[in-house]
Protein backbone atom coordinates (compact mmCIF):
# COMPACT_ATOMS: atom_id res chain seq x y z
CA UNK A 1 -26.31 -61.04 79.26
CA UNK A 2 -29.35 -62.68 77.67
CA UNK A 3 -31.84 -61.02 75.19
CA UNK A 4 -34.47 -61.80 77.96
CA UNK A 5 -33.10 -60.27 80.21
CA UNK A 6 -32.54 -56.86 78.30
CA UNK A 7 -35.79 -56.48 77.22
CA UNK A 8 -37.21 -57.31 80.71
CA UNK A 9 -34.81 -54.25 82.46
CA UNK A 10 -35.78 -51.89 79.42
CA UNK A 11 -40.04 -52.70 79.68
CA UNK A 12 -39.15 -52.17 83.93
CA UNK A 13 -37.24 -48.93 83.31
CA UNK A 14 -39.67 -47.69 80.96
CA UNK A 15 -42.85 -48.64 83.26
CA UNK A 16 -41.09 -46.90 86.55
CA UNK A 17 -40.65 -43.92 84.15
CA UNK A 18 -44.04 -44.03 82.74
CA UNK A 19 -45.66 -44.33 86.68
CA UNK A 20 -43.95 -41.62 87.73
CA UNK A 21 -45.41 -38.88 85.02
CA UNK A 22 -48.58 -40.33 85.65
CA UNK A 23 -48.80 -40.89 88.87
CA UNK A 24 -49.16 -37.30 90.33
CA UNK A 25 -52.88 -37.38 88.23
CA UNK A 26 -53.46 -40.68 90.15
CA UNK A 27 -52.53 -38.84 93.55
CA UNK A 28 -49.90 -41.14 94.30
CA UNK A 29 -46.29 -40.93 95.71
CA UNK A 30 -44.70 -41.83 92.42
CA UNK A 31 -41.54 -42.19 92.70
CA UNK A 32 -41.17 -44.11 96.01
CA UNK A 33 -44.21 -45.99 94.76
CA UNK A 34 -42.94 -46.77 91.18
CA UNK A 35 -39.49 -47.65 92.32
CA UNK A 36 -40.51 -49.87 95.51
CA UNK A 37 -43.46 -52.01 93.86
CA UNK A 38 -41.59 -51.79 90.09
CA UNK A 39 -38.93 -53.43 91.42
CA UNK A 40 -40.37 -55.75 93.67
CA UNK A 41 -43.14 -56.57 91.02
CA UNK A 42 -39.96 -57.23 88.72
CA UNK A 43 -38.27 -59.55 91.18
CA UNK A 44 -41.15 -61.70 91.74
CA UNK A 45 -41.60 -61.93 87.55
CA UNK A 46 -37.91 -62.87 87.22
CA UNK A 47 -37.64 -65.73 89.65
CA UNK A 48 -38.34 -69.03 88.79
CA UNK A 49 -39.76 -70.30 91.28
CA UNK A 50 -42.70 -72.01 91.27
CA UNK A 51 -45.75 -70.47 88.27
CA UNK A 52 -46.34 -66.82 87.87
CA UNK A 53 -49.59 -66.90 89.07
CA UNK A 54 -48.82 -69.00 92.19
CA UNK A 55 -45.89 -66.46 92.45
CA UNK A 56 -48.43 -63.66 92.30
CA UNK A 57 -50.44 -64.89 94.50
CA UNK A 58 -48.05 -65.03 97.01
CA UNK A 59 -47.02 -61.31 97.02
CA UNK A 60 -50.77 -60.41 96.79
CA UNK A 61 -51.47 -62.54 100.08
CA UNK A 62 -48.60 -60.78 101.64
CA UNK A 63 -49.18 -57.56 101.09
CA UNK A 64 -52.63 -57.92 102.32
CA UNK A 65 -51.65 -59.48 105.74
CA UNK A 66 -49.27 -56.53 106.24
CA UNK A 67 -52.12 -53.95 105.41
CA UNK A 68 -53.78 -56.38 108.12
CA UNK A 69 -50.75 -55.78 110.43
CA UNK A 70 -51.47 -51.71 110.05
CA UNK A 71 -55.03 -52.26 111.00
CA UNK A 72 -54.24 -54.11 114.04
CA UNK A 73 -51.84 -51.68 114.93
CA UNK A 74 -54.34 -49.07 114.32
CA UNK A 75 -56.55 -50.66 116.19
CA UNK A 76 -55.67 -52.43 119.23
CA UNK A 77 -51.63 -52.05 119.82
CA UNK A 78 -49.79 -48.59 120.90
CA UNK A 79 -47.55 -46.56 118.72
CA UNK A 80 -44.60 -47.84 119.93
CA UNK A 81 -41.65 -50.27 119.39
CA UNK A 82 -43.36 -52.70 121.54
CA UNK A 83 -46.54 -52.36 119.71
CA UNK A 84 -44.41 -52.44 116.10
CA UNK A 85 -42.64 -55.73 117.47
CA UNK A 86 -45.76 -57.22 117.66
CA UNK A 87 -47.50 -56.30 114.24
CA UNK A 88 -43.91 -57.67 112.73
CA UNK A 89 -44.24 -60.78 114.31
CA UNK A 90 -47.54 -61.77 113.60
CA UNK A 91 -47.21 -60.73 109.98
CA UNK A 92 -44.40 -63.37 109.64
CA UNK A 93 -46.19 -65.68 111.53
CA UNK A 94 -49.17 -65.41 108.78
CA UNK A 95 -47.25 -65.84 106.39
CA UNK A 96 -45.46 -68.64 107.35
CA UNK A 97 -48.92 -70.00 108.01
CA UNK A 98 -50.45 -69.43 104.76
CA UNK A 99 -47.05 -70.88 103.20
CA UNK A 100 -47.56 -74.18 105.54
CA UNK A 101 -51.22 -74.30 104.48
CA UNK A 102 -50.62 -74.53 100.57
CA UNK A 103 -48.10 -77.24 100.89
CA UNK A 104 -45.23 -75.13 100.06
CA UNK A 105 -46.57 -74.50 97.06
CA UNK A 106 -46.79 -70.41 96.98
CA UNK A 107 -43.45 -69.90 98.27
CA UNK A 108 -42.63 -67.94 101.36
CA UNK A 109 -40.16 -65.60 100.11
CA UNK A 110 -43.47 -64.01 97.91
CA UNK A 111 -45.19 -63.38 100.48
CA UNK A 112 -42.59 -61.79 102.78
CA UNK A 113 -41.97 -59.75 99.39
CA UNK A 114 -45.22 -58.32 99.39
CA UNK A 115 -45.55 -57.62 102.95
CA UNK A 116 -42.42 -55.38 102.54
CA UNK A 117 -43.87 -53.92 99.48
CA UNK A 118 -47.07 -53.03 101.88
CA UNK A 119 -44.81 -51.65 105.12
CA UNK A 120 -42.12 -50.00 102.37
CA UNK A 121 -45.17 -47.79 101.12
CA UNK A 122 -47.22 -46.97 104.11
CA UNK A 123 -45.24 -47.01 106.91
CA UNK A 124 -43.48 -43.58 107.15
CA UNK A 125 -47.42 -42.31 106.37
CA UNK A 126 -49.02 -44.32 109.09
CA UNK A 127 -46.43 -43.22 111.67
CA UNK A 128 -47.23 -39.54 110.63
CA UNK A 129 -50.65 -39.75 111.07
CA UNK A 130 -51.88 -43.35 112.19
CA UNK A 131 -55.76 -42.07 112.68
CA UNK A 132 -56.36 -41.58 109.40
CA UNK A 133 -55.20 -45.33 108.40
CA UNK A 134 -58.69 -46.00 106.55
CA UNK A 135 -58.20 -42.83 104.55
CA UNK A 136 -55.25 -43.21 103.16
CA UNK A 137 -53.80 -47.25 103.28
CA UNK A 138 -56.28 -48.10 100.59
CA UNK A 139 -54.57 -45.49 98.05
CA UNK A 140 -51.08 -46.55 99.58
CA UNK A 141 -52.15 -50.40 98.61
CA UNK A 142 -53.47 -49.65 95.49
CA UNK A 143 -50.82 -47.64 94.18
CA UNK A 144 -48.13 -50.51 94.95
CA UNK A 145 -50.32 -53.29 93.26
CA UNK A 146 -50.58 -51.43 90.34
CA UNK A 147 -46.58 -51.06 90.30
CA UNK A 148 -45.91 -54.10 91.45
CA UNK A 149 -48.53 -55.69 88.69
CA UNK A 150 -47.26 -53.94 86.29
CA UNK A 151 -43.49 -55.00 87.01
CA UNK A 152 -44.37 -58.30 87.20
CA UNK A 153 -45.74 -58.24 83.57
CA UNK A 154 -42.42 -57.12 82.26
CA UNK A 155 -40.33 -58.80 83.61
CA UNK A 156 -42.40 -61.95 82.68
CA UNK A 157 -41.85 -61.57 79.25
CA UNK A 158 -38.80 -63.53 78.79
CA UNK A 159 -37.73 -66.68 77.39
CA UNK A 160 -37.54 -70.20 78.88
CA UNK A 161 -33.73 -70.10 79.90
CA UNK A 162 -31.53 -72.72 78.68
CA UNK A 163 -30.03 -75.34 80.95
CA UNK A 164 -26.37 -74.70 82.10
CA UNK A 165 -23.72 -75.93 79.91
CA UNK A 166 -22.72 -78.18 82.87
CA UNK A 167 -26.22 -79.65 83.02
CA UNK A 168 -26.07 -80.52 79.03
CA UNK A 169 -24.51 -83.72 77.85
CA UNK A 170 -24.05 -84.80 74.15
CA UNK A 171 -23.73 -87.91 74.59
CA UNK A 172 -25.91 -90.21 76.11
CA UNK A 173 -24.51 -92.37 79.60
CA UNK A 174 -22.33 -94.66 78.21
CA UNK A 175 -23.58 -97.97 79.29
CA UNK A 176 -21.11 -101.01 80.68
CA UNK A 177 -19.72 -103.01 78.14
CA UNK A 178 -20.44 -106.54 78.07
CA UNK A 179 -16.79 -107.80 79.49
CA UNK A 180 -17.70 -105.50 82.36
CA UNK A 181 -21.34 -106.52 83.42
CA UNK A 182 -20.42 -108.25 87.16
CA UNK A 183 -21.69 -111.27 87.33
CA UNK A 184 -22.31 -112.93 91.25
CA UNK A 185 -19.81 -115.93 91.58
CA UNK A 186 -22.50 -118.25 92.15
CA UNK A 187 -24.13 -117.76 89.28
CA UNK A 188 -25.30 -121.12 87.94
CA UNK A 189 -26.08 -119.96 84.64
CA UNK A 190 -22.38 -120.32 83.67
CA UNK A 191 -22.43 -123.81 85.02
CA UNK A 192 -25.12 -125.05 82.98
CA UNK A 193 -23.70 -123.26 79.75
CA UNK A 194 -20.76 -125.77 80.59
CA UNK A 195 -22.89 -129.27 80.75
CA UNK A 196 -24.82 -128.23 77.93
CA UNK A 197 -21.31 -128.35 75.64
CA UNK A 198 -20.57 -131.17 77.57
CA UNK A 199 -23.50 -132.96 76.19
């Protein structure tokens, strides 16, 4: 196991620790908080894929369309599975969209990260009491971007990996020896080699 990636589980355990014996003064859901956006936070730091901040981005982005998808539920769709169906597709579909839109360049997989994040968080809270959604998603949101953020950090302290031992090479290509060069049988250059001499 690699030094970087020791110290980046130790600074994650030691934030998800830290959030939860603060987090009660914050009024937050520690542990479920800490552990859900810690460790999401942490996955999005460890992946290389793409920069960190275009990685960040992403999971911001997505976690905001899925607080979207609660306020559109809230809004406008029943309390139902039919309702849910419909919030879950068009929260995909966003994503997807705002994936398309950049060129590929935030990757999707961020943003469906922080739209679970998001739903992870709130949803067992909205179901309870759905009316109160702009009372309590803001907290819900906050408390995950400060977990997530803070995962993310860690776990972006690490070193530039080195490139797999299969991937590294010694030597350089060896290149064709001379006898071996293929030259076309029409090749006139051999010809007039010959009536040079000759002359």
């Amino acid at each position: 196991m690699q030094r970087s990636t020791l110290l980046s589980g130790a600074l994650l355990a030691v934030v998800a620790g830290l959030l939860c014996l603060v987090g009660e003064a914050l009024g937050l859901d520690t542990q479920h908080i800490a552990l859900v956006g810690g460790a999401l936070g942490g996955v999005v730091g460890l992946v290389q894929d793409r920069t960190p901040a275009l990685r960040a981005a992403g999971f911001l982005i997505g976690l905001f369309v899925a607080w979207l998808g609660f306020a559109v539920r809230a809004l406008y769709l029943p309390d139902s599975a039919s309702g849910r169906a419909v919030a879950a597709v068009a929260v995909v579909a966003v994503c997807v969209a705002f994936t398309a839109g950049s060129a590929d360049r935030i990757p999707l997989w961020t943003l469906l990260l922080g739209a679970a994040a998001m739903v992870a968080v709130y949803e067992e809270t909205y179901t309870a009491d759905s009316p109160a959604f702009l009372a309590q998603s803001p907290s819900a949101a906050t408390g995950v971007l400060l977990a997530a953020g803070i995962g993310f950090l860690a776990t972006s302290l690490q070193w530039p990996r080195p490139a797999p031992a299969a991937e590294r090479s010694e030597f350089p290509p060896d290149e064709p020896a001379e006898e071996d060069t293929w030259v076309p049988a029409d090749d006139t250059r051999e010809l007039a080699s010959t009536e040079g001499d000759r002359a």
